[in-house]
N, C-alpha and C. Protein backbone atom coordinates (compact mmCIF):
# COMPACT_ATOMS: atom_id res chain seq x y z
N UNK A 1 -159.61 59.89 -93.13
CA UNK A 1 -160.08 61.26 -93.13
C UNK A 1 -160.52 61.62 -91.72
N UNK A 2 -160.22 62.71 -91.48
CA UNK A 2 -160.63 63.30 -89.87
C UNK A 2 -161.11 64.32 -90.17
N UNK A 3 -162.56 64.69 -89.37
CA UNK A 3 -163.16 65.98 -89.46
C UNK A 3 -163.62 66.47 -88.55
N UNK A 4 -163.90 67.72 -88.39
CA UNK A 4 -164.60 68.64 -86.74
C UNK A 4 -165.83 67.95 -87.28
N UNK A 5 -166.96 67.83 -87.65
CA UNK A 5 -168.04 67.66 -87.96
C UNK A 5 -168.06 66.23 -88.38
N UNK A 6 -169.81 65.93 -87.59
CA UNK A 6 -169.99 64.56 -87.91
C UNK A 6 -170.50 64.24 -89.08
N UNK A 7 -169.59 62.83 -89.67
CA UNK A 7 -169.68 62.37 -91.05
C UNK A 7 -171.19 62.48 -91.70
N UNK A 8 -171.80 62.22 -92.58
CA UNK A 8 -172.72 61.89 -93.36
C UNK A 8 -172.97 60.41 -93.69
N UNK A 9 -173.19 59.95 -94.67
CA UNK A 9 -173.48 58.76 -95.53
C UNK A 9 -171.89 58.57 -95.66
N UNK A 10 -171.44 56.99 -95.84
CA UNK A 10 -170.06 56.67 -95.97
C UNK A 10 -170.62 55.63 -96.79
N UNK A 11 -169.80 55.77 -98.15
CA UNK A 11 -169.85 54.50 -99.04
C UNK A 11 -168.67 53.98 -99.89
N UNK A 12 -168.31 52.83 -99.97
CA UNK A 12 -167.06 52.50 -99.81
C UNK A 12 -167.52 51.68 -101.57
N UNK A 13 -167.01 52.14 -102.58
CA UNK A 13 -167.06 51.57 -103.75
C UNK A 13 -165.97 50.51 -104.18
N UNK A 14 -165.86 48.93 -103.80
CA UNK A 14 -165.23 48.55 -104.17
C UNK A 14 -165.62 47.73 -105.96
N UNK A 15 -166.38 47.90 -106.41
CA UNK A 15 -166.56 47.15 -107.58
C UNK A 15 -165.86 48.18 -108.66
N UNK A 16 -164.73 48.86 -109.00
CA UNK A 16 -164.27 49.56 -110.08
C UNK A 16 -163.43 49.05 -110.62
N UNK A 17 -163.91 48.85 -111.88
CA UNK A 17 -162.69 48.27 -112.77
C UNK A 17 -162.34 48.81 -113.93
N UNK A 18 -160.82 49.05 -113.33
CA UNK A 18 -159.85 49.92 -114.43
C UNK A 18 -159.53 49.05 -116.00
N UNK A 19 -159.91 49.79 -117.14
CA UNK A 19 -159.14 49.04 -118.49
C UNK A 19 -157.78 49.81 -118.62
N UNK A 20 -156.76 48.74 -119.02
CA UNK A 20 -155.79 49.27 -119.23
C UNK A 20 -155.60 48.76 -120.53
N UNK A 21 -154.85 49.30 -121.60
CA UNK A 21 -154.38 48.83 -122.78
C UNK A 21 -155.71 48.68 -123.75
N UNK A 22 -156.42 49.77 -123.79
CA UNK A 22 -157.95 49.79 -124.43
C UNK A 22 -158.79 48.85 -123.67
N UNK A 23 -159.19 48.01 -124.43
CA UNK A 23 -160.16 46.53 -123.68
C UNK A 23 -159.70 45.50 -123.10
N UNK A 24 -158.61 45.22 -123.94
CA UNK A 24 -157.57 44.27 -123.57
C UNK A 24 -157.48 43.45 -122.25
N UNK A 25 -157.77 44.55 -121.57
CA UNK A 25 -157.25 44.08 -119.85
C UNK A 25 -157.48 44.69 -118.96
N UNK A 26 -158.53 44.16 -118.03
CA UNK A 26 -159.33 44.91 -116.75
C UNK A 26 -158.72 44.55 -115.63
N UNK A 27 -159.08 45.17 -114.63
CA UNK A 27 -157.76 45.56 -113.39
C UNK A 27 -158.89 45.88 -112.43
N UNK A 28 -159.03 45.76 -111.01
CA UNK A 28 -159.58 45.99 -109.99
C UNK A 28 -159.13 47.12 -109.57
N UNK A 29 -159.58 48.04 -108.88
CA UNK A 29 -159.01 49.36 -108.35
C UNK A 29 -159.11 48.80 -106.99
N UNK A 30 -157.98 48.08 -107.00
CA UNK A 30 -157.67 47.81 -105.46
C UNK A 30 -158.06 48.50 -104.36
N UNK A 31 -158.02 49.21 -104.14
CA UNK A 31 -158.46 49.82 -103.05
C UNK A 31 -159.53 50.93 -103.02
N UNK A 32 -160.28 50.68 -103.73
CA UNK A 32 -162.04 51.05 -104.39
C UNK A 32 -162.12 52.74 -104.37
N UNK A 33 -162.93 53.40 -103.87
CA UNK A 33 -163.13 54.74 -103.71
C UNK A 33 -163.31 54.76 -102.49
N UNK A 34 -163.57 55.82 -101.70
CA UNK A 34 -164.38 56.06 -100.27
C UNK A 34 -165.25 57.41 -100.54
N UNK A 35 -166.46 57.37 -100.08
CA UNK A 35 -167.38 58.65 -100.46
C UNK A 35 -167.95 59.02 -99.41
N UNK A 36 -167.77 60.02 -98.83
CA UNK A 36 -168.03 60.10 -97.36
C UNK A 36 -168.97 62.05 -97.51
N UNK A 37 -169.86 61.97 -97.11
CA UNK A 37 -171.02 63.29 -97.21
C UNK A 37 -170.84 63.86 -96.07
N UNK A 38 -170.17 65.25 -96.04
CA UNK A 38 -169.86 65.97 -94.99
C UNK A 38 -170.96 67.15 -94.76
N UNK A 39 -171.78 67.46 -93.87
CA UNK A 39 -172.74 68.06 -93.82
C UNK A 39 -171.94 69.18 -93.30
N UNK A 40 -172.35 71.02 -93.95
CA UNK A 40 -172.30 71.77 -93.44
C UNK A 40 -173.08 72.77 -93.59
N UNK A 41 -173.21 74.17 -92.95
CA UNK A 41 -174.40 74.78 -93.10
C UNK A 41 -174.62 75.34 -94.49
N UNK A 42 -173.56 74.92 -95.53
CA UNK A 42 -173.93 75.26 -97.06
C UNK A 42 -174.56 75.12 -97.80
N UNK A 43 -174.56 73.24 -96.78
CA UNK A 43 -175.18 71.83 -97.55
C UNK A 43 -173.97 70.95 -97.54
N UNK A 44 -173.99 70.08 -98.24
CA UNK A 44 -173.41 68.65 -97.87
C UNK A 44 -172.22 68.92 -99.12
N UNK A 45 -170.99 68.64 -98.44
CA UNK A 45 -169.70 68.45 -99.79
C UNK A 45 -169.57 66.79 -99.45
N UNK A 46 -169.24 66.66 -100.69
CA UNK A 46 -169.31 64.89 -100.84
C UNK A 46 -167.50 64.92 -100.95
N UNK A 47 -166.68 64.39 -100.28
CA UNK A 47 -165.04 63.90 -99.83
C UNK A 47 -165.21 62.33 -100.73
N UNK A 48 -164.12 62.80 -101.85
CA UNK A 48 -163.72 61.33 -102.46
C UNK A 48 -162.25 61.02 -102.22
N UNK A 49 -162.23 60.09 -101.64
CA UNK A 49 -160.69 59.59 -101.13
C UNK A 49 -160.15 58.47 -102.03
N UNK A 50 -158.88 58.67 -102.16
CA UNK A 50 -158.57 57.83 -103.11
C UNK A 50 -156.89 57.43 -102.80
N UNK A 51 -156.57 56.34 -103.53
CA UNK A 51 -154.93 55.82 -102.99
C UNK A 51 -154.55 55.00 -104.24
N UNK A 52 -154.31 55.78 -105.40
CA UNK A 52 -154.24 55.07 -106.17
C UNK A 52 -152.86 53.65 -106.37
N UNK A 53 -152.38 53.32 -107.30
CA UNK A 53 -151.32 52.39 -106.87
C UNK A 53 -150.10 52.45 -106.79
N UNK A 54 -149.57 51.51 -106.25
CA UNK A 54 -147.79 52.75 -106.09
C UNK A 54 -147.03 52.27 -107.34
N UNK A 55 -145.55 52.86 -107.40
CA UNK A 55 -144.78 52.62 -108.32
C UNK A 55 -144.12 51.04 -108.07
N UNK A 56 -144.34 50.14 -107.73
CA UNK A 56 -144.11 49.04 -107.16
C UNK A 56 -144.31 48.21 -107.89
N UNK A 57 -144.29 47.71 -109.32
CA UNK A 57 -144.47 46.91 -109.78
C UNK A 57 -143.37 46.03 -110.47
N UNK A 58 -144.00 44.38 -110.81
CA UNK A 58 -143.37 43.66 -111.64
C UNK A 58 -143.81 43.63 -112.72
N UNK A 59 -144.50 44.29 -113.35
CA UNK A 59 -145.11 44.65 -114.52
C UNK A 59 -143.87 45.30 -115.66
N UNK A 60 -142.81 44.47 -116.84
CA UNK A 60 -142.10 45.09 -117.35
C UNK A 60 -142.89 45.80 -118.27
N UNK A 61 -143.67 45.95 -118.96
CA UNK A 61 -144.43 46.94 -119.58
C UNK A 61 -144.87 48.03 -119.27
N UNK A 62 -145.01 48.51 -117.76
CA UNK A 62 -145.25 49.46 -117.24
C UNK A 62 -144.48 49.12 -115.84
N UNK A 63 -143.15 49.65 -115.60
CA UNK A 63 -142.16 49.19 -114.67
C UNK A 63 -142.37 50.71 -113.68
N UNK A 64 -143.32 51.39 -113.88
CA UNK A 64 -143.53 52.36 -112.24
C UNK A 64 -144.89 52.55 -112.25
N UNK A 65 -145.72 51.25 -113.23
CA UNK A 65 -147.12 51.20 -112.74
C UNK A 65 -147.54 52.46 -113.60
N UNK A 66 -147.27 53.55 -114.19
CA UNK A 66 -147.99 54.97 -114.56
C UNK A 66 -149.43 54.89 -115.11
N UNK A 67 -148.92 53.51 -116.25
CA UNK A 67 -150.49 53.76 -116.46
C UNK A 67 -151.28 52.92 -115.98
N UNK A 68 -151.12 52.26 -114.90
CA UNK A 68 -152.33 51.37 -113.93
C UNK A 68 -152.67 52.22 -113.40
N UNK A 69 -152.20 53.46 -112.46
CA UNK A 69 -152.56 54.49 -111.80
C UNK A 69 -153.43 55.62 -112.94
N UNK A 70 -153.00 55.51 -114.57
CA UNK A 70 -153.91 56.01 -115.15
C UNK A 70 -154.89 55.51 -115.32
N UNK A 71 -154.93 54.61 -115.62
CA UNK A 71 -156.53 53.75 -115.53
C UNK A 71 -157.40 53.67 -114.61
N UNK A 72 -156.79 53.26 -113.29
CA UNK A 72 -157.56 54.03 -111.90
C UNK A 72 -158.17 55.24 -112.09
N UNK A 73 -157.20 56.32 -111.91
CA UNK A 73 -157.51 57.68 -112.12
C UNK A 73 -159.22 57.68 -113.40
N UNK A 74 -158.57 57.27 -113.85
CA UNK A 74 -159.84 57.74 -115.31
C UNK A 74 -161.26 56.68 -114.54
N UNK A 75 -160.83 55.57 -114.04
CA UNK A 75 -162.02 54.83 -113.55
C UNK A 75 -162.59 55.89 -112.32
N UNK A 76 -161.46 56.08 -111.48
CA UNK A 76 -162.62 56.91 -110.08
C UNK A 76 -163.18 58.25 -110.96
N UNK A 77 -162.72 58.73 -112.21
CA UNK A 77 -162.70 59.84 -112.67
C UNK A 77 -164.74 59.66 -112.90
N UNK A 78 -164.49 58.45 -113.36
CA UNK A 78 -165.97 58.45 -114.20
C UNK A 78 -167.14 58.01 -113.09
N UNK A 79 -166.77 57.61 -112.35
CA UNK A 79 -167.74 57.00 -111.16
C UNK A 79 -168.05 58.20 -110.47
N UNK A 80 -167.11 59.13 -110.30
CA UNK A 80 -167.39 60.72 -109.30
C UNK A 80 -168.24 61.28 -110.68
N UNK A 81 -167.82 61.10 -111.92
CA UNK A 81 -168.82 62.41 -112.83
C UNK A 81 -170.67 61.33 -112.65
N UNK A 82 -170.30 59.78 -112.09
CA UNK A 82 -171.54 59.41 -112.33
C UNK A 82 -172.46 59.71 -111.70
N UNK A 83 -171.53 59.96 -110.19
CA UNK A 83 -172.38 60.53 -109.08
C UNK A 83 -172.52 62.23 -108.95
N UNK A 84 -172.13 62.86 -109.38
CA UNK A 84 -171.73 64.64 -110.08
C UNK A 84 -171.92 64.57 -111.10
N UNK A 85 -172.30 64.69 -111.76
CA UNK A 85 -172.66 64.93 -113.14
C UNK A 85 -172.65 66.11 -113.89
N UNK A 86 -172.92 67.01 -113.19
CA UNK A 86 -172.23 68.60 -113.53
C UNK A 86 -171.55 69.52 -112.60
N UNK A 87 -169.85 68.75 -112.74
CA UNK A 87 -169.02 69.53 -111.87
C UNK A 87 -168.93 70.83 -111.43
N UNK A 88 -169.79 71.51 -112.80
CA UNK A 88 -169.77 73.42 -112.60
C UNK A 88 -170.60 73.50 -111.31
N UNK A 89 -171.44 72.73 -111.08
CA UNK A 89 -172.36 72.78 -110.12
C UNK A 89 -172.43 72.12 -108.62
N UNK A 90 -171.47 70.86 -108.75
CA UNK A 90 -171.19 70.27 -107.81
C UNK A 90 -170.67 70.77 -106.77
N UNK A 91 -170.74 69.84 -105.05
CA UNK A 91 -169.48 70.43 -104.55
C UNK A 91 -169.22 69.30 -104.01
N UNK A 92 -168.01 68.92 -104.45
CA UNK A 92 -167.00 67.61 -104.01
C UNK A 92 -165.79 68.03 -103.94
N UNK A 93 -164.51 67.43 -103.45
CA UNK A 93 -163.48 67.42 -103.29
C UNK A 93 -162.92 65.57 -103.66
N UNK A 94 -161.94 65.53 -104.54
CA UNK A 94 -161.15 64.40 -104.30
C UNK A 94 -159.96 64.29 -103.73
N UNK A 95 -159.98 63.95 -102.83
CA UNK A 95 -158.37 63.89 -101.96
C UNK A 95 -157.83 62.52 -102.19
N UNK A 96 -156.30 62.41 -101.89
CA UNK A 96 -155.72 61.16 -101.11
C UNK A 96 -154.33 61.18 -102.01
N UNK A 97 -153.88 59.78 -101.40
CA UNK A 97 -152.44 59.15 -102.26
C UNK A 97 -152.61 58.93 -103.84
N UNK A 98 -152.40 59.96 -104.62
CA UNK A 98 -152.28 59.37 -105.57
C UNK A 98 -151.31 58.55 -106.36
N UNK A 99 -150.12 58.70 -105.22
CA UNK A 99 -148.71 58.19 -105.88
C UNK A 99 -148.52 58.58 -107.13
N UNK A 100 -148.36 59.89 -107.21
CA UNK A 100 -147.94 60.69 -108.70
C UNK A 100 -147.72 61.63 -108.40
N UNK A 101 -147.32 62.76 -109.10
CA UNK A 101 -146.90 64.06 -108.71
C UNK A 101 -147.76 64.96 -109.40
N UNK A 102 -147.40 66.51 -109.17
CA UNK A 102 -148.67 66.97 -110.02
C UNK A 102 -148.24 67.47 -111.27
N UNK A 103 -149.12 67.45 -111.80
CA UNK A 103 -148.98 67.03 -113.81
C UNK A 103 -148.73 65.95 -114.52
N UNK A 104 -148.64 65.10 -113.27
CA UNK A 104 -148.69 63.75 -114.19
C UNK A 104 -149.86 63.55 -115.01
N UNK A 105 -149.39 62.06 -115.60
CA UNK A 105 -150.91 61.86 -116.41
C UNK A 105 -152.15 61.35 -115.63
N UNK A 106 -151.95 60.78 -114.41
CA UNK A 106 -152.87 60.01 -113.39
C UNK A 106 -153.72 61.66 -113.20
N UNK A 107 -152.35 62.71 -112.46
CA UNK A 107 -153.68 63.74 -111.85
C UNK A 107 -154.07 64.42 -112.82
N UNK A 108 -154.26 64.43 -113.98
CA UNK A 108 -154.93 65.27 -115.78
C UNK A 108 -155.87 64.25 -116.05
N UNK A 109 -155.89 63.33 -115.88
CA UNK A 109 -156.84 62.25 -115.98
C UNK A 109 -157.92 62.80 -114.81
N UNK A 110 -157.74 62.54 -113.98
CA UNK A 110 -158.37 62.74 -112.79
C UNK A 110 -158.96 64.92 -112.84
N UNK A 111 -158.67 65.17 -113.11
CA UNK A 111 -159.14 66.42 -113.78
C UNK A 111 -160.09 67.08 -114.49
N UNK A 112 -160.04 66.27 -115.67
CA UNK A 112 -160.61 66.29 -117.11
C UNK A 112 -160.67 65.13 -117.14
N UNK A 113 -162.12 65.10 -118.13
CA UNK A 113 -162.64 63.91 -119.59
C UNK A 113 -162.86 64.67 -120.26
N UNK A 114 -161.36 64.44 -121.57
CA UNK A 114 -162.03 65.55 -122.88
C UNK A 114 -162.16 66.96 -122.38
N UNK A 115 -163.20 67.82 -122.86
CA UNK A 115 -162.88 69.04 -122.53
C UNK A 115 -163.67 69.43 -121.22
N UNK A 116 -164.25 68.42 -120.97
CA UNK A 116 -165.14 68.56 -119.51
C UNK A 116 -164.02 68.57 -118.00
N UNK A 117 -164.20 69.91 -117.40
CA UNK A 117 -162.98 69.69 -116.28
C UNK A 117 -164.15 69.60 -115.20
N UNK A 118 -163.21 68.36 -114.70
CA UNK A 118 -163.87 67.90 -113.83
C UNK A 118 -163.69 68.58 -111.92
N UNK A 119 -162.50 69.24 -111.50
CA UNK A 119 -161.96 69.28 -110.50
C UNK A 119 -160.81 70.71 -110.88
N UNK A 120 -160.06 71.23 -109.84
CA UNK A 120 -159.18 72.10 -110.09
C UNK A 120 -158.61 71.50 -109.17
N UNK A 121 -157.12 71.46 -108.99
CA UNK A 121 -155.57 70.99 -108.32
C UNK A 121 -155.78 71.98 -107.03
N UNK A 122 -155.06 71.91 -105.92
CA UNK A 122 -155.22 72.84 -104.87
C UNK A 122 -153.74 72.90 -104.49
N UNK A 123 -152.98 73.86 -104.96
CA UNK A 123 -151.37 73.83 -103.94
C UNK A 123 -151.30 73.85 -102.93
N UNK A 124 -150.67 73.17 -102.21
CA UNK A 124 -150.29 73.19 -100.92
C UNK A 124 -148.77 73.20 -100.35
N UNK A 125 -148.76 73.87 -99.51
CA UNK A 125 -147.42 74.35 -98.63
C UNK A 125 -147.53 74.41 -97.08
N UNK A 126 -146.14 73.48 -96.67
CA UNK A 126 -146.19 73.56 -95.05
C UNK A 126 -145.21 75.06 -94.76
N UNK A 127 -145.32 74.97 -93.32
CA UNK A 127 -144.59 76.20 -92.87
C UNK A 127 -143.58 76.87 -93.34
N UNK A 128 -142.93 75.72 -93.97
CA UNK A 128 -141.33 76.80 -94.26
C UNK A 128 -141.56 76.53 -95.98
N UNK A 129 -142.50 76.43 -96.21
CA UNK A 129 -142.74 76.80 -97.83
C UNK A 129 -142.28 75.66 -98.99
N UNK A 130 -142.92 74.35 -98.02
CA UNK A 130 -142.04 72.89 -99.01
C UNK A 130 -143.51 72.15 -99.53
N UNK A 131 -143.31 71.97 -100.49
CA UNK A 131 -144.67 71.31 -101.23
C UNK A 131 -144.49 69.61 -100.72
N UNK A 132 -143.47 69.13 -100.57
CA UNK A 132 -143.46 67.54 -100.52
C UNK A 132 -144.67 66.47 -99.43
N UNK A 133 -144.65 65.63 -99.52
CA UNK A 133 -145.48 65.02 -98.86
C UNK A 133 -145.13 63.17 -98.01
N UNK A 134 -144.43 63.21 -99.54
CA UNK A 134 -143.91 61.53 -99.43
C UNK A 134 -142.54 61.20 -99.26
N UNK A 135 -141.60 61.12 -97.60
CA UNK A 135 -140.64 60.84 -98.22
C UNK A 135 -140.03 59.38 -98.07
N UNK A 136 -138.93 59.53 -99.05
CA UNK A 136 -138.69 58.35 -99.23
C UNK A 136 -137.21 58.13 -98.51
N UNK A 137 -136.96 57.98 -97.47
CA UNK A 137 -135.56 58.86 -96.88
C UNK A 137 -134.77 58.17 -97.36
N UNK A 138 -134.61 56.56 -97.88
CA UNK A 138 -133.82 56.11 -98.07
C UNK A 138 -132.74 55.71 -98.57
N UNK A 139 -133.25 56.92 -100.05
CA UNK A 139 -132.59 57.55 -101.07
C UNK A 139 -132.61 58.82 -101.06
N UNK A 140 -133.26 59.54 -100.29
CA UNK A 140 -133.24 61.33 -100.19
C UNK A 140 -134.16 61.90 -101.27
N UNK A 141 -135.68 61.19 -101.25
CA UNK A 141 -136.11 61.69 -101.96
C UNK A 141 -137.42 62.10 -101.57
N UNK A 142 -137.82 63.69 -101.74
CA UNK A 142 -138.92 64.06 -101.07
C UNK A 142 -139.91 64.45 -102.30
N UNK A 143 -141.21 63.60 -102.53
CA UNK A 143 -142.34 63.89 -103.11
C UNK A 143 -143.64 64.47 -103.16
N UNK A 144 -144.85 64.86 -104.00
CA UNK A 144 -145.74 65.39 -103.77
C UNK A 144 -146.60 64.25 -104.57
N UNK A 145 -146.62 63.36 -103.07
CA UNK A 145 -147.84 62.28 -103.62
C UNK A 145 -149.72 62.41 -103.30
N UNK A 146 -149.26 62.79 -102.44
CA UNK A 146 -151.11 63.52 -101.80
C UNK A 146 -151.55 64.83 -102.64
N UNK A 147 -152.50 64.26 -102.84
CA UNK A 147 -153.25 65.90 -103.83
C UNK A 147 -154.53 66.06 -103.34
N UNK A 148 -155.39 67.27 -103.90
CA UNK A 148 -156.31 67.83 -103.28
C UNK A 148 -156.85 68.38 -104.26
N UNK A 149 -158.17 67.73 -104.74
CA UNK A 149 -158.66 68.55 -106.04
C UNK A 149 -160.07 69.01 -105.97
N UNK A 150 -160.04 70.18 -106.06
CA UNK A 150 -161.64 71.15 -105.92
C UNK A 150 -162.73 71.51 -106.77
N UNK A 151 -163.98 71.12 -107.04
CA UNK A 151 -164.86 70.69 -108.08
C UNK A 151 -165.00 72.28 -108.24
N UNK A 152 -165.68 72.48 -109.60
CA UNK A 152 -165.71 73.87 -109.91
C UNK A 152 -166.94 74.91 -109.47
N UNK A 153 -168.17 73.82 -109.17
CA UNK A 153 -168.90 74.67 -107.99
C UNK A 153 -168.77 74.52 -106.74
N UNK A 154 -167.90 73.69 -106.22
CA UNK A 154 -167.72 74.15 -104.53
C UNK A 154 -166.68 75.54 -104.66
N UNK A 155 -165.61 75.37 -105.70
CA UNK A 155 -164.83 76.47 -105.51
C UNK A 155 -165.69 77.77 -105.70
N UNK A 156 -166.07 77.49 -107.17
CA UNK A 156 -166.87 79.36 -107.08
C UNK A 156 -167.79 79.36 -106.16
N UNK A 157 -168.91 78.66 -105.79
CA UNK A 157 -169.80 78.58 -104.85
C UNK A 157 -169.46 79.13 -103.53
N UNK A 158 -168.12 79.04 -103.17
CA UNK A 158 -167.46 79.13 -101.74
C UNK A 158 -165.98 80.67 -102.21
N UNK A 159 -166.41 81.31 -103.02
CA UNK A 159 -165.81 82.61 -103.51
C UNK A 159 -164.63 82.00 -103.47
N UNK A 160 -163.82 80.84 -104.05
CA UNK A 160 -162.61 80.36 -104.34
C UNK A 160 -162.12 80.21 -102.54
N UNK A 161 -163.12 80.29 -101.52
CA UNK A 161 -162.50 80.02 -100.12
C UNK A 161 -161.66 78.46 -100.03
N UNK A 162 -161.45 77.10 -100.84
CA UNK A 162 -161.02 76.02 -100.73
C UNK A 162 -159.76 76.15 -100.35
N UNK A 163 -158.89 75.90 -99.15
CA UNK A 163 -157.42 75.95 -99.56
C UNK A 163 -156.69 74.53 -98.97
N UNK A 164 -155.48 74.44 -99.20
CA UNK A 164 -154.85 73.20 -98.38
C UNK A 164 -153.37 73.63 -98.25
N UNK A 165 -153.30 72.82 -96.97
CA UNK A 165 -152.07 73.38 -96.66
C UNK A 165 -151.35 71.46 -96.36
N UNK A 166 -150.35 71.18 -96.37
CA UNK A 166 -149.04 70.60 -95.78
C UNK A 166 -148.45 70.34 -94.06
N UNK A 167 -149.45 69.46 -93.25
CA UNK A 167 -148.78 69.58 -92.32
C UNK A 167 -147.92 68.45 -92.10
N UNK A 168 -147.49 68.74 -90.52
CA UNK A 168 -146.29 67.81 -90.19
C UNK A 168 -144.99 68.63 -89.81
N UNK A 169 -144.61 69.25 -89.05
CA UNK A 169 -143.83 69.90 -88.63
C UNK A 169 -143.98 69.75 -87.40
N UNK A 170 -142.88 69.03 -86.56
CA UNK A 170 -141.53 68.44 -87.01
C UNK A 170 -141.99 67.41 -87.18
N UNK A 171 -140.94 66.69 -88.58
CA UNK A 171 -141.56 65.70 -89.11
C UNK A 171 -141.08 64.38 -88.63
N UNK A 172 -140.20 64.51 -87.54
CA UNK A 172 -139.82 62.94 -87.08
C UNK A 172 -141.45 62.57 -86.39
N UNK A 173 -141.79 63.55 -85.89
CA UNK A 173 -143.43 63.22 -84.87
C UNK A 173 -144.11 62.55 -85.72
N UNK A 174 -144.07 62.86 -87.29
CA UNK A 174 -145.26 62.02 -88.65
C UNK A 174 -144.74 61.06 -88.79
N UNK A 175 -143.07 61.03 -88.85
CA UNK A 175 -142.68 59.75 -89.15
C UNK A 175 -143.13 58.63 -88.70
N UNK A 176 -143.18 59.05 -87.58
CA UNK A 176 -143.29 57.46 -86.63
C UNK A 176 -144.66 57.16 -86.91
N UNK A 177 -145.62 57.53 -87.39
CA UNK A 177 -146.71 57.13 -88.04
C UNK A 177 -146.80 56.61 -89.51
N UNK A 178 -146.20 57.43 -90.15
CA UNK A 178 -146.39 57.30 -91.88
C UNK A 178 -145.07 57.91 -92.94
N UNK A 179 -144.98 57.62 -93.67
CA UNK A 179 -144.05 58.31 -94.99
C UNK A 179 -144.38 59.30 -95.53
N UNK A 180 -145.74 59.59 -94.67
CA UNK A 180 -146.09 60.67 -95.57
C UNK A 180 -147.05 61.84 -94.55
N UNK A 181 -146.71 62.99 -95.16
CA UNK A 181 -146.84 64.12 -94.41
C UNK A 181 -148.64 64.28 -94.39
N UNK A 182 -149.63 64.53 -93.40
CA UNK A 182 -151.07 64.51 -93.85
C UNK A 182 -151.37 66.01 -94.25
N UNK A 183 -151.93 66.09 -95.64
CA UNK A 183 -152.77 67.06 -96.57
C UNK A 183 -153.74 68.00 -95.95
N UNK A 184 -154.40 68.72 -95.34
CA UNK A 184 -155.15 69.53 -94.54
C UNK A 184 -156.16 70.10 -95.58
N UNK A 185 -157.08 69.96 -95.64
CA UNK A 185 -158.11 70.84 -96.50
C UNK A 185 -158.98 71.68 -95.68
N UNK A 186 -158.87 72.93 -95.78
CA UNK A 186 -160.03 73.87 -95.15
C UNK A 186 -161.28 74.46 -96.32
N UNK A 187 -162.31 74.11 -96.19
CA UNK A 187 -163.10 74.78 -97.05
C UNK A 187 -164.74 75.58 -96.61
N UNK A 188 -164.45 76.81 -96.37
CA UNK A 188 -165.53 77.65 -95.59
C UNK A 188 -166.41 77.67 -96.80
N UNK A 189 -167.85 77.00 -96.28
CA UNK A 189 -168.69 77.30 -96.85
C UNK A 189 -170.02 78.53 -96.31
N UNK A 190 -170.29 79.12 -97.36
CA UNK A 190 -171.41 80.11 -97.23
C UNK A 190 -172.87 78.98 -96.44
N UNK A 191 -173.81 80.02 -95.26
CA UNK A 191 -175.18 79.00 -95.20
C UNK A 191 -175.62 79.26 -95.96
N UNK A 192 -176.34 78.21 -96.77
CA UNK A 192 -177.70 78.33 -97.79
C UNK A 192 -178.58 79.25 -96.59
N UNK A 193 -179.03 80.38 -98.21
CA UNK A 193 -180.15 80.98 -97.68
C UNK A 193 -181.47 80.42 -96.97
């Protein structure tokens, strides 16, 4: 994560453990949460970063991983409502790799528990109007693996100001860094009175 403004509190949650298959079988969320407190003159938005797991598995029961990445999802899901507890009121953002697309079951998980919504989806588009993020050139396939999801009081709180955009143009310059295009979040907050 890169920001104009200096970080806050950074806490790096590695103890989460995903159930998959009801009880059956617990799973490490490999690569934990990151919670990083961005101070602005609003007050502080709390940035949850996340990378959930890729489609990469030897797992024949779940051969593109979907629901390890659901189980993740629902684990960071519950650790952000532990630390938020009333999203209407909150202001957080969860960003990162989720390695899923949007409407999967990982980012509806990550959304909602039950009828409690936890976050709203944020579209994003680069310059010439392409949602993708991840590609995979090797087969010609361009994805929307990075997402950007906006808690329901930073959005109303901030008159729906949250937006994200898609950069990376021209994208051989990203390449040579990553597979994947970086997510941009702008979110103008009002000063507390």
């Amino acid at each position: 994560m890169l920001s104009r403004v200096p970080l806050g509190r950074v806490t790096l949650h590695r103890d989460l453990k995903a159930r998959r298959h009801g009880a059956e079988e617990e799973a490490a969320v490999r690569r934990g949460l990151l919670e990083l407190e961005v101070p602005t003159p609003g007050g502080v938005i709390t940035v949850f970063v996340v990378h959930l797991k890729s489609r990469l598995t030897d797992d024949k029961q779940d051969p593109a991983a979907e629901d390890l990445r659901v189980a993740e999802a629902q684990t960071v899901r519950d650790r952000v409502l532990e630390l938020c507890p009333e999203p209407s009121v909150a202001r957080f953002v969860i960003v990162g790799d989720f390695n899923d697309t949007p409407g999967s079951r990982a980012l509806k998980a990550m959304q909602a528990r039950g009828k409690t919504e936890i976050a709203t989806w944020l579209d994003a588009l680069d310059e010439r109007g392409q949602r993708w993020t991840h590609a995979y050139t090797q087969i010609g396939v361009y994805s929307r693996f990075d997402q950007a999801l906006v808690s329901e009081g930073l959005r109303r709180g901030n008159s729906g100001n949250a937006t994200a955009r898609v950069a990376g143009e021209p994208w051989v310059e990203v390449a040579a860094a990553s597979d994947h295009r970086p997510l941009v979040l702008r979110v103008r907050t009002n000063p507390l009175p």
